[in-house]
N, C-alpha and C. Protein backbone atom coordinates (compact mmCIF):
# COMPACT_ATOMS: atom_id res chain seq x y z
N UNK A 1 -21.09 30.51 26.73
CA UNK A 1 -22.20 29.92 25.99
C UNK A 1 -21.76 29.71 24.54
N UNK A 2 -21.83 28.55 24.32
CA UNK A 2 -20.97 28.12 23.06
C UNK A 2 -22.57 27.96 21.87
N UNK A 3 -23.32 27.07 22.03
CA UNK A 3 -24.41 26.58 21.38
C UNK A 3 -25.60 27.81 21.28
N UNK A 4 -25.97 28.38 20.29
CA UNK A 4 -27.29 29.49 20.00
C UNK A 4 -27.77 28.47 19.52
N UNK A 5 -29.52 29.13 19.72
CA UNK A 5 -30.84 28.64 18.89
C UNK A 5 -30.65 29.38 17.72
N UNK A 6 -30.93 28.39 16.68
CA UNK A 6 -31.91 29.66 15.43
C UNK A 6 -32.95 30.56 16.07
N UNK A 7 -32.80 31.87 15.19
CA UNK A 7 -33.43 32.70 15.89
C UNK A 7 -33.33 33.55 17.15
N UNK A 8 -32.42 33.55 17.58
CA UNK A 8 -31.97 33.73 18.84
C UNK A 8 -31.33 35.23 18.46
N UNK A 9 -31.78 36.50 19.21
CA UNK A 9 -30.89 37.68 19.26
C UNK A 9 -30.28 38.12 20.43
N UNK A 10 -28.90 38.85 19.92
CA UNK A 10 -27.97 38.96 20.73
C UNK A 10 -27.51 40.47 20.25
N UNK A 11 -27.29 41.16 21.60
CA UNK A 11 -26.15 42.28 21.02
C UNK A 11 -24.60 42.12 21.12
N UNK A 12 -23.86 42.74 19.58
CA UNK A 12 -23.14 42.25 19.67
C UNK A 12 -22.38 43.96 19.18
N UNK A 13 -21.16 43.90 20.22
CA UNK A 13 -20.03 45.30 19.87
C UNK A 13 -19.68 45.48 18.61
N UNK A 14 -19.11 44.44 18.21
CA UNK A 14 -18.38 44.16 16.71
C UNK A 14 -18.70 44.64 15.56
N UNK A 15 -18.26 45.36 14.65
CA UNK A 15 -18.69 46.20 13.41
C UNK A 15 -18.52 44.96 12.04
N UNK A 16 -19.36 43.90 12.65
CA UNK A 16 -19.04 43.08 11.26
C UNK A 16 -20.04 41.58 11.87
N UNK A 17 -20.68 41.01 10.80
CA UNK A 17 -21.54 39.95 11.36
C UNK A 17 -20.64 38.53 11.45
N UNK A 18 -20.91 37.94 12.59
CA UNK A 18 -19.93 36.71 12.95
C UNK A 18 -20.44 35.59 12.50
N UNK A 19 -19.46 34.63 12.14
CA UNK A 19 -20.00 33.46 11.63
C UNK A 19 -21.22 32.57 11.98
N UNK A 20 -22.32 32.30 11.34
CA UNK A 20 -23.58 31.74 11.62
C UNK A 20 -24.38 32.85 12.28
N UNK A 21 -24.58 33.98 11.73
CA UNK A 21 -25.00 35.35 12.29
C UNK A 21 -25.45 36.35 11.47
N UNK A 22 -26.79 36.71 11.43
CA UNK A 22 -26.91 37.89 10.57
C UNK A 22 -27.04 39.06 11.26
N UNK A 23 -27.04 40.58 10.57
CA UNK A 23 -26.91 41.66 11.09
C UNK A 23 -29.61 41.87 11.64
N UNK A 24 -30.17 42.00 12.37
CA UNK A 24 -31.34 42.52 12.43
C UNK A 24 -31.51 43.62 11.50
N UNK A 25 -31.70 43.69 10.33
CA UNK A 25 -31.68 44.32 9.58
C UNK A 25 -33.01 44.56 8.18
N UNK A 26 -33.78 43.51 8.83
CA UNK A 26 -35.00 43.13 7.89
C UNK A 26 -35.05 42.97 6.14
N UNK A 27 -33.73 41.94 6.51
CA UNK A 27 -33.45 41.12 5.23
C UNK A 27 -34.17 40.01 4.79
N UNK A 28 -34.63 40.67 3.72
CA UNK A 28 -35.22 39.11 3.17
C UNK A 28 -34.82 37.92 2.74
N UNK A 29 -34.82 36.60 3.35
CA UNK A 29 -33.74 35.59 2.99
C UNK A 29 -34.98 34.90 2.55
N UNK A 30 -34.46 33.70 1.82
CA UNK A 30 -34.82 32.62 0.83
C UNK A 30 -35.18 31.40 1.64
N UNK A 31 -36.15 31.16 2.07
CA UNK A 31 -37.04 29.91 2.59
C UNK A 31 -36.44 28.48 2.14
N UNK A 32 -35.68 28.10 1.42
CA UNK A 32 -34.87 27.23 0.66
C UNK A 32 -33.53 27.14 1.33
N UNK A 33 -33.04 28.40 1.52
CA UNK A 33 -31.73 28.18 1.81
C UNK A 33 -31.68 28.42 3.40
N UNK A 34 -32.88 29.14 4.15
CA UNK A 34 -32.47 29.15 5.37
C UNK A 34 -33.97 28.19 6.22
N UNK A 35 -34.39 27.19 5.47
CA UNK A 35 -35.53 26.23 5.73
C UNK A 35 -35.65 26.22 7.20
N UNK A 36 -34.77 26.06 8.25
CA UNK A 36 -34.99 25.72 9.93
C UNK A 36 -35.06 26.90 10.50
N UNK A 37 -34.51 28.17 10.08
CA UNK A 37 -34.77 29.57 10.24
C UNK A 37 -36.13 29.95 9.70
N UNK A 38 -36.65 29.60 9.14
CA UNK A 38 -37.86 30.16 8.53
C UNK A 38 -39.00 29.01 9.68
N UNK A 39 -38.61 27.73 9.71
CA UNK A 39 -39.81 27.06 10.74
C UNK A 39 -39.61 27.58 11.90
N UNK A 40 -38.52 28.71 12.44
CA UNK A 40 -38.67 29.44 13.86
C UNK A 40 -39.43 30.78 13.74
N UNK A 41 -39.27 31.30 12.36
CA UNK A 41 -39.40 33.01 12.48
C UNK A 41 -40.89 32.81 12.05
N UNK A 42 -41.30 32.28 10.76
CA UNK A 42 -42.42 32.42 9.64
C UNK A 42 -42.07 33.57 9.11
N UNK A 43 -43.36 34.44 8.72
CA UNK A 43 -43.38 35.15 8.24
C UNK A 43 -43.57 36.95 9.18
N UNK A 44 -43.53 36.53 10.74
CA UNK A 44 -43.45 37.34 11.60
C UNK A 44 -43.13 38.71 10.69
N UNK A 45 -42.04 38.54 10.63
CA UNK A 45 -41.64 40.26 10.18
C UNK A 45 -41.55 40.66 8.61
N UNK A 46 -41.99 39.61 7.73
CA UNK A 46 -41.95 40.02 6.35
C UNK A 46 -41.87 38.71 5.47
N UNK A 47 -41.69 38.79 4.22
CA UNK A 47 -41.67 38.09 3.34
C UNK A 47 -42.86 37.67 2.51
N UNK A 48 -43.34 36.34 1.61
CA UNK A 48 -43.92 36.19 1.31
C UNK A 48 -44.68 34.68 1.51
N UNK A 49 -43.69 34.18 2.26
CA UNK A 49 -43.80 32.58 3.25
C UNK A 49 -44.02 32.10 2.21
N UNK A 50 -44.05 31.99 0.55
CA UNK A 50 -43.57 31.01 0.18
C UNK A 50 -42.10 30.72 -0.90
N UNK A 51 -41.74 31.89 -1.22
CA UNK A 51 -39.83 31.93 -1.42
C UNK A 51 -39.47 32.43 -0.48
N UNK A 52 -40.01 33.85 0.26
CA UNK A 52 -39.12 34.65 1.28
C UNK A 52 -39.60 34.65 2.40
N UNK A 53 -38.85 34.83 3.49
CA UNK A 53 -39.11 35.33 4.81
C UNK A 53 -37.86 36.52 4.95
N UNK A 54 -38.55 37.39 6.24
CA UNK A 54 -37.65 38.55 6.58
C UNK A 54 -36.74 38.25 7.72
N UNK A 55 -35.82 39.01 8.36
CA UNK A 55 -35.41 38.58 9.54
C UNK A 55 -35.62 40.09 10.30
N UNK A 56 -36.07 39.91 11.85
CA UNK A 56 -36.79 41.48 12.09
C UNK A 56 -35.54 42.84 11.56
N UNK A 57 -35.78 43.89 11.90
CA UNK A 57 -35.35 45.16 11.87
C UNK A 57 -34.98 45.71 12.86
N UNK A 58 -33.97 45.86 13.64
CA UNK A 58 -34.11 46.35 14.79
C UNK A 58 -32.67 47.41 14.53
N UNK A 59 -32.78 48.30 13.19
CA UNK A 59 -31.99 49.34 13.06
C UNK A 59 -33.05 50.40 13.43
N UNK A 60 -32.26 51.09 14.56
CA UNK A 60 -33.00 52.53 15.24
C UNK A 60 -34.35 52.55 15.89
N UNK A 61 -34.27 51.30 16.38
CA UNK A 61 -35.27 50.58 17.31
C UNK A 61 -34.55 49.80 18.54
N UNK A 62 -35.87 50.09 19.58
CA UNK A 62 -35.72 49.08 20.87
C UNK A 62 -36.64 47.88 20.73
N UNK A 63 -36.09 46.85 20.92
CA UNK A 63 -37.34 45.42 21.40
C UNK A 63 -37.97 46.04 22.39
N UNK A 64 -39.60 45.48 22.27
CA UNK A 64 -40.13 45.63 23.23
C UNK A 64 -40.67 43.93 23.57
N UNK A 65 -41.17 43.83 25.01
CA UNK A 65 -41.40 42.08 25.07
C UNK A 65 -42.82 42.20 24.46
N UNK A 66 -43.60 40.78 24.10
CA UNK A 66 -44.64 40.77 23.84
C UNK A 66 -45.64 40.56 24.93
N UNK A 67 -46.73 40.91 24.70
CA UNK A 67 -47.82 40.90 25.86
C UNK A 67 -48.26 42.23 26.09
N UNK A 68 -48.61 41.90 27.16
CA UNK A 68 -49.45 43.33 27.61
C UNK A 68 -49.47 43.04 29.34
N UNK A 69 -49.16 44.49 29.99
CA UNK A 69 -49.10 44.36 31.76
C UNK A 69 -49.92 45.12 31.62
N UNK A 70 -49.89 44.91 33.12
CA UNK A 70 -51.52 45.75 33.34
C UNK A 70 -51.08 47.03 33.28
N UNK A 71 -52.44 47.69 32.75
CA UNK A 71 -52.83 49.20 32.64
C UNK A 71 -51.55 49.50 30.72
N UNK A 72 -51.05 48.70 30.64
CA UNK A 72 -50.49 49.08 29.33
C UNK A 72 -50.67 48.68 27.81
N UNK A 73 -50.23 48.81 26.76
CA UNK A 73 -50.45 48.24 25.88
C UNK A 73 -50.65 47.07 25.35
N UNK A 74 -51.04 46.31 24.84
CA UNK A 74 -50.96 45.34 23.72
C UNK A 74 -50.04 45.29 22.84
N UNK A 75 -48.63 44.19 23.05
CA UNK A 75 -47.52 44.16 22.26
C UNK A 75 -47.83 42.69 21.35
N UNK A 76 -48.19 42.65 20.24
CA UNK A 76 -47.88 41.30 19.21
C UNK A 76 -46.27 41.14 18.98
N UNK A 77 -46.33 39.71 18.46
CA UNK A 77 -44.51 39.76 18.20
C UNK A 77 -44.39 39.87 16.51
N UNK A 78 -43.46 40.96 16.55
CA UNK A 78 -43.40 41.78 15.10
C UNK A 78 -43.63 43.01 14.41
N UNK A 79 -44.36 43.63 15.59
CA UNK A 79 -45.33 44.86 15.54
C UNK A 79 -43.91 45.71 16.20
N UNK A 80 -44.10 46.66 15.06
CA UNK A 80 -43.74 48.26 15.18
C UNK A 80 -44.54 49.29 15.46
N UNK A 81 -43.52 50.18 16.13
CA UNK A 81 -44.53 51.60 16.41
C UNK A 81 -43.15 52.82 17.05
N UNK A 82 -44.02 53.20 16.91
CA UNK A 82 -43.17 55.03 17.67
C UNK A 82 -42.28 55.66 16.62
N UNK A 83 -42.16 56.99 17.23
CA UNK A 83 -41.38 58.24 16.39
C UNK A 83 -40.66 58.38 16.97
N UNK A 84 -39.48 59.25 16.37
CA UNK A 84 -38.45 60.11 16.66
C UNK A 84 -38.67 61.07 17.00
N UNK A 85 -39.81 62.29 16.37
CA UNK A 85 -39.99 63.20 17.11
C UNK A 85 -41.49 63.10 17.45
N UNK A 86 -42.03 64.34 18.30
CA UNK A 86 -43.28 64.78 18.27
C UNK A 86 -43.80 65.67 18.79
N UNK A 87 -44.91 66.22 17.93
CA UNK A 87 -45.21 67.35 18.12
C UNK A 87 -46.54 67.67 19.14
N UNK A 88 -46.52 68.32 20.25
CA UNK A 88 -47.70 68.29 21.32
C UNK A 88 -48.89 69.34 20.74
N UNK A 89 -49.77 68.58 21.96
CA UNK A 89 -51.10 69.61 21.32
C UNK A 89 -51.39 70.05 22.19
N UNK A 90 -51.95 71.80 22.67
CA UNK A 90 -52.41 72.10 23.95
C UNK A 90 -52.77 71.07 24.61
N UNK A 91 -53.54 69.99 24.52
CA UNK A 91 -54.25 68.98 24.77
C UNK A 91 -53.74 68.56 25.94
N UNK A 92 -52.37 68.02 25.36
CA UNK A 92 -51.53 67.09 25.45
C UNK A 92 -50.51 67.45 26.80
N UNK A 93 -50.71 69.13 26.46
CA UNK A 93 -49.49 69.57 27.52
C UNK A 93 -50.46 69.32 29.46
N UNK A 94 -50.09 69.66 30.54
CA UNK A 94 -50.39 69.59 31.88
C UNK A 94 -51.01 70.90 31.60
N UNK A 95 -52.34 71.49 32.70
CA UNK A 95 -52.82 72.82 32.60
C UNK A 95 -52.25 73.29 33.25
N UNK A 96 -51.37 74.92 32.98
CA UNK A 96 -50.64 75.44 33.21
C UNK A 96 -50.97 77.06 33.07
N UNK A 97 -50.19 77.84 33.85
CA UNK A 97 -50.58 79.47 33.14
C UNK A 97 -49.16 80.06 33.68
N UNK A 98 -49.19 81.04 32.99
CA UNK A 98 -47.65 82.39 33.33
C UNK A 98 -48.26 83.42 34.06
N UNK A 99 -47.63 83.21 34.73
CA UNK A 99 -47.77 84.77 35.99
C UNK A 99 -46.84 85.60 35.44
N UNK A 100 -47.17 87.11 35.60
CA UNK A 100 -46.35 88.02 35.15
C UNK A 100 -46.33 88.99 36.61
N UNK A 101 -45.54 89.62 36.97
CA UNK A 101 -45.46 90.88 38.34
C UNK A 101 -45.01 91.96 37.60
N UNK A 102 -46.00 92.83 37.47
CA UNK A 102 -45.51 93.85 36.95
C UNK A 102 -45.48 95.06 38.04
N UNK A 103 -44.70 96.11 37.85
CA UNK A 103 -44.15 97.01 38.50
C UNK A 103 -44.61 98.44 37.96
N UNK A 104 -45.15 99.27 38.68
CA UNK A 104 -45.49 100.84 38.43
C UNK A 104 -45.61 101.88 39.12
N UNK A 105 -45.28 102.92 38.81
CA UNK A 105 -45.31 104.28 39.51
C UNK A 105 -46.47 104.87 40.15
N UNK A 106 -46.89 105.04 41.24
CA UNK A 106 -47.99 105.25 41.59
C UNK A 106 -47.64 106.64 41.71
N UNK A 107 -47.98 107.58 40.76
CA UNK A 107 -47.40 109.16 40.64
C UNK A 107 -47.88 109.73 39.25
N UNK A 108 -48.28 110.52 38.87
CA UNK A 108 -48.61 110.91 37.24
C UNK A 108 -47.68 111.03 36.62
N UNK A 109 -48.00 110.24 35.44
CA UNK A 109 -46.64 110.16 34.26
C UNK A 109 -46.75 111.57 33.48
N UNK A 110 -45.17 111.02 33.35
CA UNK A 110 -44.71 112.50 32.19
C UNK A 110 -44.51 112.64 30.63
N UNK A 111 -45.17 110.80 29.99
CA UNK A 111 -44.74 110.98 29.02
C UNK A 111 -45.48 109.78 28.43
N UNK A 112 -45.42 109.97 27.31
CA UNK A 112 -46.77 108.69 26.60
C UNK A 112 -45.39 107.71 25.51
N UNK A 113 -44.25 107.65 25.35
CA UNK A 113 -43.22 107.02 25.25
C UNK A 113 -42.64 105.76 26.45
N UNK A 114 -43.37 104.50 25.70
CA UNK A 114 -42.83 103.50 27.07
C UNK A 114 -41.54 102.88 26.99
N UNK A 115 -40.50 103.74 25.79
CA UNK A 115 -39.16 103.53 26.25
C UNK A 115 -38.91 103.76 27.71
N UNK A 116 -37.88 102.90 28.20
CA UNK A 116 -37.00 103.39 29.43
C UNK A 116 -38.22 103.85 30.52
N UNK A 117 -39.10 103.33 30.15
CA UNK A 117 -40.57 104.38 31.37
C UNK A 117 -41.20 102.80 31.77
N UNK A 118 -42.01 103.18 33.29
CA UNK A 118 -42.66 102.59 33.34
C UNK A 118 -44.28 102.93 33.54
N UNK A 119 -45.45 102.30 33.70
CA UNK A 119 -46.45 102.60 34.08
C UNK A 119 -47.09 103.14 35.00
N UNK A 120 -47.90 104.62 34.82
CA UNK A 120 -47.62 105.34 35.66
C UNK A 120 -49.22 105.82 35.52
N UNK A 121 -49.87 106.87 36.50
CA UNK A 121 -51.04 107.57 36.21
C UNK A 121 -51.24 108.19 35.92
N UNK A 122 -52.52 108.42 34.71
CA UNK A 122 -52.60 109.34 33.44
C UNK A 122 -52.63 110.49 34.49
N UNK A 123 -52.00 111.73 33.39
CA UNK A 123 -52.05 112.86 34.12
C UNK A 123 -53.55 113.90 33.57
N UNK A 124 -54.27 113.34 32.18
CA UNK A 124 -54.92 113.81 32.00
C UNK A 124 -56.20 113.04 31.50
N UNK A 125 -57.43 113.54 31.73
CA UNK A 125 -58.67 112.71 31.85
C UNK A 125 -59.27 112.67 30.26
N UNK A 126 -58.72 113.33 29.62
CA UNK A 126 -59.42 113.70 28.11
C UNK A 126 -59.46 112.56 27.46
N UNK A 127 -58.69 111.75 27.66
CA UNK A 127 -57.99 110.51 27.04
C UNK A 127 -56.79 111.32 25.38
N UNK A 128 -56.79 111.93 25.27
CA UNK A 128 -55.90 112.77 24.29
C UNK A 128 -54.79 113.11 25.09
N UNK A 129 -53.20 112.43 24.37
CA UNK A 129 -51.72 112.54 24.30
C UNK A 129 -52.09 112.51 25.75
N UNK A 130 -52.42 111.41 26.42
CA UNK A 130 -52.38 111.03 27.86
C UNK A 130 -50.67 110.53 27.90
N UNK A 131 -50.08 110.83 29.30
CA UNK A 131 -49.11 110.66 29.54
C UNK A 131 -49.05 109.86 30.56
N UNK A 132 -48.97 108.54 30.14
CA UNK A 132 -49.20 107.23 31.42
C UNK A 132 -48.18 106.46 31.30
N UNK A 133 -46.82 107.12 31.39
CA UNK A 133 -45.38 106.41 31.71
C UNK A 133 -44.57 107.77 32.41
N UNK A 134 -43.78 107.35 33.32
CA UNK A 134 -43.05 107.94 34.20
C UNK A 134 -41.72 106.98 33.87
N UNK A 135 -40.77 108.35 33.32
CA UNK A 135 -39.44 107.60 33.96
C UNK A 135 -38.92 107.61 34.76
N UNK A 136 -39.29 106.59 36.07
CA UNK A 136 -39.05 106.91 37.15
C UNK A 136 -39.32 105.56 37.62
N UNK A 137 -37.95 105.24 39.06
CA UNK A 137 -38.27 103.86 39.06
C UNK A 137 -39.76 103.26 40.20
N UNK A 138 -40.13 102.06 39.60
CA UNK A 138 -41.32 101.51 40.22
C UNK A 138 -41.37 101.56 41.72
N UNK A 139 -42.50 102.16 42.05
CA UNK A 139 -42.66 102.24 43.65
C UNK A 139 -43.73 101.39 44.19
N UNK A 140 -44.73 100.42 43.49
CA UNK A 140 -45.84 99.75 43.54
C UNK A 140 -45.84 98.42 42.44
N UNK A 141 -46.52 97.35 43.22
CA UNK A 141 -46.97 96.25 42.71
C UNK A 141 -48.13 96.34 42.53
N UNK A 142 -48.12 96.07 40.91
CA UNK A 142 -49.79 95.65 40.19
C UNK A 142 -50.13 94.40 40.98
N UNK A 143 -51.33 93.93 40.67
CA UNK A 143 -51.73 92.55 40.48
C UNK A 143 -51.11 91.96 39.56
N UNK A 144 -50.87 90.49 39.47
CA UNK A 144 -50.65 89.53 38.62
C UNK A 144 -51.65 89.34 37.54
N UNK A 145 -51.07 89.05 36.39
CA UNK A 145 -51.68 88.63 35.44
C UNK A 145 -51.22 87.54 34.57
N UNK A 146 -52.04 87.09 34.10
CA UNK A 146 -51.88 85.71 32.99
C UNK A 146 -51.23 86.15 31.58
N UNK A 147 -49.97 85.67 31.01
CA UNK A 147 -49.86 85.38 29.86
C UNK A 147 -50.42 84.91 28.30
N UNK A 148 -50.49 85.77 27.31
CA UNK A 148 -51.00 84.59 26.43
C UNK A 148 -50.53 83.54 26.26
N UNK A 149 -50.89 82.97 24.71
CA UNK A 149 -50.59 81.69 24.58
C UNK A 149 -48.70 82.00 24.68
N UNK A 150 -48.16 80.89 24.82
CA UNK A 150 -46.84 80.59 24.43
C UNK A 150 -46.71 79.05 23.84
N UNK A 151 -45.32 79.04 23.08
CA UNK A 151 -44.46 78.19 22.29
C UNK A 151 -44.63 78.31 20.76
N UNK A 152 -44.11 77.10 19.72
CA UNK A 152 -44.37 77.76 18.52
C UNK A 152 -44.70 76.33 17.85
N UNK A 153 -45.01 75.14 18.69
CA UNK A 153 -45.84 74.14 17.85
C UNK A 153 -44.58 72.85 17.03
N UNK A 154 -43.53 73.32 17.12
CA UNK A 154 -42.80 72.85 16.52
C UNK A 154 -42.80 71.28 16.80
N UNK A 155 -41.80 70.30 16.42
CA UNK A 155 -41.47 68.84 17.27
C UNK A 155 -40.42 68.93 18.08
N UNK A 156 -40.20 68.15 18.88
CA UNK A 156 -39.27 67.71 19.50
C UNK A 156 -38.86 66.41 19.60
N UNK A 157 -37.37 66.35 20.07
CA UNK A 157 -37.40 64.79 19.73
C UNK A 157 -37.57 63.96 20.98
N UNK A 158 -37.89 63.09 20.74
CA UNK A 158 -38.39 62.19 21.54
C UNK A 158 -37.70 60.52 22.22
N UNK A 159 -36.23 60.67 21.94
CA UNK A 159 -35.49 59.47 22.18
C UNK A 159 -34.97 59.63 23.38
N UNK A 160 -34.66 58.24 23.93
CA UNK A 160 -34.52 58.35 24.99
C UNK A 160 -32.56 58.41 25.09
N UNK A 161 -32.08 58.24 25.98
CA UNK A 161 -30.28 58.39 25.63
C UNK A 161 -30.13 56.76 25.15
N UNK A 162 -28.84 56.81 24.64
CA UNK A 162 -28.97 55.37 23.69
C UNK A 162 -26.94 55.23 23.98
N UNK A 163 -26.72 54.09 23.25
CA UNK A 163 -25.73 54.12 22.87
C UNK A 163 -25.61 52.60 21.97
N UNK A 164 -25.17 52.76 20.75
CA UNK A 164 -25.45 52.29 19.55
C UNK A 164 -24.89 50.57 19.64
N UNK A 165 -25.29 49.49 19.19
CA UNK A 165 -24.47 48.28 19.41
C UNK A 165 -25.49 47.67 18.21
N UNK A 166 -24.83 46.41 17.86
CA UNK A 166 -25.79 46.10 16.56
C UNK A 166 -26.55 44.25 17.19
N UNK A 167 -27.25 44.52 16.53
CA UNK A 167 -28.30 43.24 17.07
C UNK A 167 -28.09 42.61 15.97
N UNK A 168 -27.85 41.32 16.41
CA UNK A 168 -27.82 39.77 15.35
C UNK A 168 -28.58 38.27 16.14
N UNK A 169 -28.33 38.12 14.55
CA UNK A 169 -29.48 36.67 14.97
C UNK A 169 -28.94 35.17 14.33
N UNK A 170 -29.07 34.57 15.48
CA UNK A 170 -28.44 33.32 14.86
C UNK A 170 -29.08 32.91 13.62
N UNK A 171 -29.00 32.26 12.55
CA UNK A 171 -29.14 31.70 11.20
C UNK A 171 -28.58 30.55 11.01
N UNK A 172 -27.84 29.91 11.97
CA UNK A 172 -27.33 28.61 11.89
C UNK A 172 -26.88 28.33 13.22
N UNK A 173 -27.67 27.26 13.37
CA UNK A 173 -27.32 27.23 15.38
C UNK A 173 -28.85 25.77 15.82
N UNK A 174 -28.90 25.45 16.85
CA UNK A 174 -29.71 24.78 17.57
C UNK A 174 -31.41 25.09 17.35
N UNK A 175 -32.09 23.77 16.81
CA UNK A 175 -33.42 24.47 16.88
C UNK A 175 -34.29 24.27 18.13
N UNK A 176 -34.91 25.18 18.12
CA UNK A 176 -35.15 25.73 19.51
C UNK A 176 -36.63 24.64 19.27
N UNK A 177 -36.72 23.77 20.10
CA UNK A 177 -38.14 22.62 20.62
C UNK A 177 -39.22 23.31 21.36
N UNK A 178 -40.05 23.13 20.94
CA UNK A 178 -41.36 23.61 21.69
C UNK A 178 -41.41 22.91 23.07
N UNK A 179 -42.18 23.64 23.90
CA UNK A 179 -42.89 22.51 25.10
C UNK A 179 -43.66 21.79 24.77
């Protein structure tokens, strides 16, 4: 393919912009000097449409198409959106809970120290220096129980796997005819 439209993007390997080619970089060029580029783009992605127009940005971004499919968004052409990271809200997460199995001595404990001990039956009813750990290993399953809350709120990131190539746009090339 020898002939590009103005306006036309392409990815390209090359660490350097090729002749009749700018880098997507949301440069503002001069309505004067790039007149048939500006009657394809307008003012879509920037400028002031009457010295400047922009050319889009597509550093650390994906195109998305314009439109909307069913059940999804509303895409305009020019419109940005999304993060790098983000941070969830209980809300946000699936309802979920932690089971815990805990393990205990069904035998009277010898010691109110739950180092190295596990849970065991008080040996005395007073409730005073009750001794409700046995070091001794577990012979019985408790019931299950629920966890508190967990995590710590932080972000995460949110990109998907990538691998880097630079997007350019013709600036001198074929103008693209309406239907």
């Amino acid at each position: 393919m020898t002939d590009f439209y103005l306006g036309q993007i392409i990815m390209f390997a090359g660490p350097y912009e090729p002749t009749n080619w700018k880098y997507c970089a949301g440069q503002i060029l001069q309505i004067q000097q790039y007149n048939a580029l500006y009657g394809v783009l307008g003012t879509t992605y920037g400028g002031d449409g009457r010295i400047t127009f922009a050319l889009p940005d597509l550093r650390s971004r994906v195109p998305v198409g314009t439109g909307q499919s069913p059940g999804l968004s509303a895409y305009r052409l020019g419109a940005t959106g999304g993060v790098e990271t983000v941070t969830l809200t209980p809300q946000q997460m699936p309802a979920h809970n932690h089971t815990t199995a805990l393990s205990a001595f069904n035998g009277p404990g010898t010691t109110n120290i739950p180092t190295n001990a596990v849970l065991a039956q008080p040996n005395d009813g007073t409730g005073v220096n009750i001794n409700a750990y046995a070091q001794a290993a577990p012979n019985v399953t408790m019931s299950q129980s629920v966890s508190g809350v967990a995590g710590s709120g932080l972000p995460h990131a949110n990109i998907q796997p990538y691998q880097v190539m630079n997007y350019i746009i013709c600036v001198n090339g074929l103008f693209p005819m309406r239907n």
